[in-house]
PDB file of N, CA and C in Angstrom:
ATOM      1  N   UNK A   1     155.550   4.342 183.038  1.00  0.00           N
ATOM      2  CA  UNK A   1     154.275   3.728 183.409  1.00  0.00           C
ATOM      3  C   UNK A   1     154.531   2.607 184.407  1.00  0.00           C
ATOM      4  N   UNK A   2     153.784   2.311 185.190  1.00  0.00           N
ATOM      5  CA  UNK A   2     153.398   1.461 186.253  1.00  0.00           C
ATOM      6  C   UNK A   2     153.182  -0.241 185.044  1.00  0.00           C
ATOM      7  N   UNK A   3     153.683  -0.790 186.381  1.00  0.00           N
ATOM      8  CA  UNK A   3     153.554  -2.337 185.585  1.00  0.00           C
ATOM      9  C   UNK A   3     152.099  -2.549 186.033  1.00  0.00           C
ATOM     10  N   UNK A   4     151.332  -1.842 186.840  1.00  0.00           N
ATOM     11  CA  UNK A   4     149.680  -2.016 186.809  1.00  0.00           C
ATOM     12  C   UNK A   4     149.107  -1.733 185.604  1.00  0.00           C
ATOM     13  N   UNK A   5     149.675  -0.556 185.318  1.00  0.00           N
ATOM     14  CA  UNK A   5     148.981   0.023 183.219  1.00  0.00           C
ATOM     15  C   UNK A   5     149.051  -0.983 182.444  1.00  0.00           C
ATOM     16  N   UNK A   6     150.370  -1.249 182.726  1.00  0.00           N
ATOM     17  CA  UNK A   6     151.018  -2.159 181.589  1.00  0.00           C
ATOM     18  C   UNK A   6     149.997  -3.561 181.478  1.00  0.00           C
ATOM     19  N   UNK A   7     149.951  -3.694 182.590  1.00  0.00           N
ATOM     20  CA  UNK A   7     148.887  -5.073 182.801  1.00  0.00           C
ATOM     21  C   UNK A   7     147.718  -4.850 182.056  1.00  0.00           C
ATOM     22  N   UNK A   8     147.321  -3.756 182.534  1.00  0.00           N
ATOM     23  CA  UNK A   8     145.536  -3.542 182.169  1.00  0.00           C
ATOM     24  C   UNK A   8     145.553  -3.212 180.681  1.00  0.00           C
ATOM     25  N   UNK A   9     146.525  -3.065 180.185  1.00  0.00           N
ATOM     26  CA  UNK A   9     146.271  -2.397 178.922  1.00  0.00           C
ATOM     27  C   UNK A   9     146.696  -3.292 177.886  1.00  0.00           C
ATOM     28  N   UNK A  10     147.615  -3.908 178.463  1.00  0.00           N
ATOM     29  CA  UNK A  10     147.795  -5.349 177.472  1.00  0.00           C
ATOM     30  C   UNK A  10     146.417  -6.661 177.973  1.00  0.00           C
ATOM     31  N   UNK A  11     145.854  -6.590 179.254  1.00  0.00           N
ATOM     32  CA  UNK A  11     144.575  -7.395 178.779  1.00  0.00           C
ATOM     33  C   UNK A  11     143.545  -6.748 178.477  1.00  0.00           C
ATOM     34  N   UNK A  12     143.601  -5.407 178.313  1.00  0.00           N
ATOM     35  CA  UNK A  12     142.525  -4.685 177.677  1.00  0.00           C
ATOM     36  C   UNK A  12     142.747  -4.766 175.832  1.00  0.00           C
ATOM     37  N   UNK A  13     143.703  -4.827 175.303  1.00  0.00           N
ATOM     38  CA  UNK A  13     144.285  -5.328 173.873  1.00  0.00           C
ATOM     39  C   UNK A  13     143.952  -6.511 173.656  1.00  0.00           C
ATOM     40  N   UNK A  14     144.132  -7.691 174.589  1.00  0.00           N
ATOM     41  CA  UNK A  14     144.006  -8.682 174.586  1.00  0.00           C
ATOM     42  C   UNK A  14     142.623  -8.937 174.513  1.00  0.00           C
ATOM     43  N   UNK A  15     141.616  -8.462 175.366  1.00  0.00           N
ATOM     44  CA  UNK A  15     140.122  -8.769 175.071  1.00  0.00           C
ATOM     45  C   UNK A  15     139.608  -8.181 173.710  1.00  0.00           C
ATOM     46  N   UNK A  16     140.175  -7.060 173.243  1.00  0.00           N
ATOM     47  CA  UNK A  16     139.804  -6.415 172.091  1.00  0.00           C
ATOM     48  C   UNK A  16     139.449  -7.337 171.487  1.00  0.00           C
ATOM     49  N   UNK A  17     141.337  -7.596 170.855  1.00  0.00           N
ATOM     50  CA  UNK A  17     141.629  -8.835 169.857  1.00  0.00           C
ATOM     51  C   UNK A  17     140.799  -9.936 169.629  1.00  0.00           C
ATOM     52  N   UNK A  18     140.612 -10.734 171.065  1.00  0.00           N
ATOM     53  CA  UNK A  18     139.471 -12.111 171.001  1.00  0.00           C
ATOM     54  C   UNK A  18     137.999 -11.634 170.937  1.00  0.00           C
ATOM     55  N   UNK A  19     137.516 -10.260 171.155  1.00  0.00           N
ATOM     56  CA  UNK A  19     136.295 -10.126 171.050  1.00  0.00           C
ATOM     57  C   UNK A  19     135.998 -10.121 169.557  1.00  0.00           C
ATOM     58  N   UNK A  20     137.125  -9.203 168.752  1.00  0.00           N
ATOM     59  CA  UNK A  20     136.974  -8.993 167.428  1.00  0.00           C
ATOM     60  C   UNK A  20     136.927 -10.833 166.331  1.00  0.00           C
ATOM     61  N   UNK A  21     137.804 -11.759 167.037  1.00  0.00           N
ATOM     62  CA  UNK A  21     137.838 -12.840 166.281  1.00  0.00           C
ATOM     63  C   UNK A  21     136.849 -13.456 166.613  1.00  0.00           C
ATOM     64  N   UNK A  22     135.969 -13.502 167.878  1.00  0.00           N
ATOM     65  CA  UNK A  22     134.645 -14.212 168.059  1.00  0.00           C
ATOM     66  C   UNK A  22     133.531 -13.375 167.060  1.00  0.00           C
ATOM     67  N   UNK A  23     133.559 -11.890 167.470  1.00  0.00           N
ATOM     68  CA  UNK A  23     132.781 -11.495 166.231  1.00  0.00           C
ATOM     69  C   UNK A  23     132.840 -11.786 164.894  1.00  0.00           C
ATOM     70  N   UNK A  24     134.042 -12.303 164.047  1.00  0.00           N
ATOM     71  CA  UNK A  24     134.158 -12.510 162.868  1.00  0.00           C
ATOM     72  C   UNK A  24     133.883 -13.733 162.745  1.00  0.00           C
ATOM     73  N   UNK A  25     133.796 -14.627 163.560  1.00  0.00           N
ATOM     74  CA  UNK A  25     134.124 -15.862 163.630  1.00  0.00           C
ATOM     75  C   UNK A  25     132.246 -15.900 163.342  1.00  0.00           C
ATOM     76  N   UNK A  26     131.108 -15.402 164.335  1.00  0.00           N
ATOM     77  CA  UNK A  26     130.136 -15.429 164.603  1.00  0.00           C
ATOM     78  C   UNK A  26     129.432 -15.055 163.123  1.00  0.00           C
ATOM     79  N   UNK A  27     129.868 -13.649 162.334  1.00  0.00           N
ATOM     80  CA  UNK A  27     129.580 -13.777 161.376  1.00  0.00           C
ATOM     81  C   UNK A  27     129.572 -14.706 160.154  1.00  0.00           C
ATOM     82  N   UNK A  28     130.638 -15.293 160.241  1.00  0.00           N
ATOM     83  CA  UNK A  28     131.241 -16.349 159.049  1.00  0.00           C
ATOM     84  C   UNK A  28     129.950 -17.720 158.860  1.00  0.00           C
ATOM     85  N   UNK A  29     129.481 -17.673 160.518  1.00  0.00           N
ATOM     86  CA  UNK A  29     129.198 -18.888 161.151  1.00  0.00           C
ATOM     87  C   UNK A  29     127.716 -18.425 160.385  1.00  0.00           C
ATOM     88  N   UNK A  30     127.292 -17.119 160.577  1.00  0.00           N
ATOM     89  CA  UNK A  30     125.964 -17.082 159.868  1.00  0.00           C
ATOM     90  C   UNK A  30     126.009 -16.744 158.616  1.00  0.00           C
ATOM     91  N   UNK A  31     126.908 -16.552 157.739  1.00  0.00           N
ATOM     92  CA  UNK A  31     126.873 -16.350 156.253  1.00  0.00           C
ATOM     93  C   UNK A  31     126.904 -17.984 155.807  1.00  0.00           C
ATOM     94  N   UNK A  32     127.737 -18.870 156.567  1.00  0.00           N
ATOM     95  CA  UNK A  32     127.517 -20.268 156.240  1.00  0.00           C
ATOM     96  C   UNK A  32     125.859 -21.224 156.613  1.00  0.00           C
ATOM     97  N   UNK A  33     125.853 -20.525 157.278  1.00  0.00           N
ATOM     98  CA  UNK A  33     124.351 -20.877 157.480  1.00  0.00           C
ATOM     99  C   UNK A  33     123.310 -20.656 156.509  1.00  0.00           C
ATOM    100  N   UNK A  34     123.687 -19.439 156.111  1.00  0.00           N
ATOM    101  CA  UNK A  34     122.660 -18.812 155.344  1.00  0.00           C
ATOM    102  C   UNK A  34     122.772 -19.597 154.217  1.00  0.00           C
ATOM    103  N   UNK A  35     123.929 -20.030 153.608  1.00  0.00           N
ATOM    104  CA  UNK A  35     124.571 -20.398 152.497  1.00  0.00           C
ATOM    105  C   UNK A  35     123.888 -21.621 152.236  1.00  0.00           C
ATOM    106  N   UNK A  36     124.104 -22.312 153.554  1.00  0.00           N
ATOM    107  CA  UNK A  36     123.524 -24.010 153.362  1.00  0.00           C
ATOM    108  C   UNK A  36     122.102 -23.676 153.333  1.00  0.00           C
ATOM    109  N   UNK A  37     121.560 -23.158 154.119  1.00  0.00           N
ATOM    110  CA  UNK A  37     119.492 -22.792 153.979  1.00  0.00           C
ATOM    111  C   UNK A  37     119.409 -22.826 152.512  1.00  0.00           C
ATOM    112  N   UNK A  38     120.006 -21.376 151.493  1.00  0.00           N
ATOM    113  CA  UNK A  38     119.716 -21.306 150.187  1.00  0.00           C
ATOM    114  C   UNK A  38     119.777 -22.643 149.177  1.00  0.00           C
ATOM    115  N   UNK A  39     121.263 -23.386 149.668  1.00  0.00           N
ATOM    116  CA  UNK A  39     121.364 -24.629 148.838  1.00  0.00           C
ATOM    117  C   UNK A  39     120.308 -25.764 148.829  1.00  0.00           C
ATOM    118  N   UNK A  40     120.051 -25.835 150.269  1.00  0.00           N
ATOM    119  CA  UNK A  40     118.845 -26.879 150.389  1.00  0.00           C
ATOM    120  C   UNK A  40     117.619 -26.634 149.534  1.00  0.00           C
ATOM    121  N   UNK A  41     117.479 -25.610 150.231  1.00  0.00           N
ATOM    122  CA  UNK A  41     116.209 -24.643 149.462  1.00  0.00           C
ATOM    123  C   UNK A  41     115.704 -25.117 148.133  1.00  0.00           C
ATOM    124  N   UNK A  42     117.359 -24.408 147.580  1.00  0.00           N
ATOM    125  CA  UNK A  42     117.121 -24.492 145.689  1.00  0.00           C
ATOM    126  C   UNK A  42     117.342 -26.100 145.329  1.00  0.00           C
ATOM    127  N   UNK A  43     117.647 -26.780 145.959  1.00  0.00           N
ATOM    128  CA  UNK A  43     117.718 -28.623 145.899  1.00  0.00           C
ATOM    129  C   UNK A  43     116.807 -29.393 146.092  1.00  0.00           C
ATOM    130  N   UNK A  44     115.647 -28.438 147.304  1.00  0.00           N
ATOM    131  CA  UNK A  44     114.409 -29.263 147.443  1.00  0.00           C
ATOM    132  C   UNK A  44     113.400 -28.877 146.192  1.00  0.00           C
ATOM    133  N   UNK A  45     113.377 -27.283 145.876  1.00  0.00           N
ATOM    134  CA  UNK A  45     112.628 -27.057 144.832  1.00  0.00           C
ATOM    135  C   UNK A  45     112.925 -27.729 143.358  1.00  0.00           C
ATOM    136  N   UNK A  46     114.125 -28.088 143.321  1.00  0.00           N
ATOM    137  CA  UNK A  46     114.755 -28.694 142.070  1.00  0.00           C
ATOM    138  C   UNK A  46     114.567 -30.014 141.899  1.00  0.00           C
ATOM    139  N   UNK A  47     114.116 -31.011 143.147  1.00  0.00           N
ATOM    140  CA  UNK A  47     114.308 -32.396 142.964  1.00  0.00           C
ATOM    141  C   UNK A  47     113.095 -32.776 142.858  1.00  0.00           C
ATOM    142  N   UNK A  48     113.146 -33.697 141.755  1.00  0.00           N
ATOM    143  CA  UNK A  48     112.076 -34.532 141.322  1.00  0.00           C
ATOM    144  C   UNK A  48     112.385 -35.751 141.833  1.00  0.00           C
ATOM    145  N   UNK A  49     111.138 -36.578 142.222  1.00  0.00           N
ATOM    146  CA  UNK A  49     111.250 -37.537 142.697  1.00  0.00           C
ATOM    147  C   UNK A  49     111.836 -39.231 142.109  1.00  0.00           C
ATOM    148  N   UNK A  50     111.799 -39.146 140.992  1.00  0.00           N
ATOM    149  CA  UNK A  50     112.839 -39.956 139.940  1.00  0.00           C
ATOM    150  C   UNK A  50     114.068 -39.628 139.990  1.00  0.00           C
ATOM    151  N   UNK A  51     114.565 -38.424 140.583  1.00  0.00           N
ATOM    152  CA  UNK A  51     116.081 -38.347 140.234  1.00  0.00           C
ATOM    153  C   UNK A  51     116.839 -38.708 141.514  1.00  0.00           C
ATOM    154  N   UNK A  52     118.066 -38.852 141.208  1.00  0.00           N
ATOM    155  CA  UNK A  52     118.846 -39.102 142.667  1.00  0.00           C
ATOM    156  C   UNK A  52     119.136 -37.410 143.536  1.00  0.00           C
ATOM    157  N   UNK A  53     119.499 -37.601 144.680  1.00  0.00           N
ATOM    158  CA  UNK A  53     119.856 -36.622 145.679  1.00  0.00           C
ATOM    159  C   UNK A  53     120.993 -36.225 144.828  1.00  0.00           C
ATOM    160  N   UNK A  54     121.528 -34.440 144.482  1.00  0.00           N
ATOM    161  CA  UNK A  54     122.634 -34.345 144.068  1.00  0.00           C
ATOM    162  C   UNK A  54     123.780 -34.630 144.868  1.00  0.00           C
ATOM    163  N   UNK A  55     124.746 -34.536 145.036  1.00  0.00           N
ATOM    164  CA  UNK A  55     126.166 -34.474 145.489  1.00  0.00           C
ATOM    165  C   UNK A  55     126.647 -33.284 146.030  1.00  0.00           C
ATOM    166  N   UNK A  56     126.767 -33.346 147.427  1.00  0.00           N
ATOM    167  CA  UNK A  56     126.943 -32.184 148.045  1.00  0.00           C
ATOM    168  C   UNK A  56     128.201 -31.394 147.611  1.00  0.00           C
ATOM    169  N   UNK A  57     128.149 -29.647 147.567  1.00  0.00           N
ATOM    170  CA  UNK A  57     129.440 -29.242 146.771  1.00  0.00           C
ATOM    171  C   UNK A  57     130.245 -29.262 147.790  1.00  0.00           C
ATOM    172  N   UNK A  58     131.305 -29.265 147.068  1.00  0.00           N
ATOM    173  CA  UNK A  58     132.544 -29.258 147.964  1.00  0.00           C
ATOM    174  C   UNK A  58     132.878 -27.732 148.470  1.00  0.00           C
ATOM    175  N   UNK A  59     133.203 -27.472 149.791  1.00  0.00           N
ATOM    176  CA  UNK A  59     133.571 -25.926 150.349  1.00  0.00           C
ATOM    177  C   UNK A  59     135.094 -25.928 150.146  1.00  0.00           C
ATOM    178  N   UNK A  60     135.622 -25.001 150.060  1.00  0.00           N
ATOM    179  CA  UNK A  60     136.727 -24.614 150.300  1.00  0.00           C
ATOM    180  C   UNK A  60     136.864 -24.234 151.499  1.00  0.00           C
TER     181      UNK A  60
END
């Protein structure tokens, strides 16, 4: 093979790769989203106005 292939095909691997980690990355980004919406959610429906704000959970 030509060192032209070689080129195109290792930055054609190469875009794969970073397209696939922005996609995962993009998902993560909206399952955390989603995650914090629900918490608020169930924190605003839960809080009475006598009590204190809970304590945000800790993420791993």
């Amino acid at each position: 093979m030509s060192a032209e292939v070689l080129t195109v095909a290792a930055y054609a691997a190469l875009w794969l790769v970073l397209t696939g980690y922005v996609v995962r990355l993009a998902r993560r980004q909206a399952r955390l989203e989603a995650d914090l919406r629900a918490l608020r959610t169930s924190q605003e429906s839960s809080r009475t106005p006598s009590s204190p704000p809970p304590a945000p959970a800790a993420r791993p």
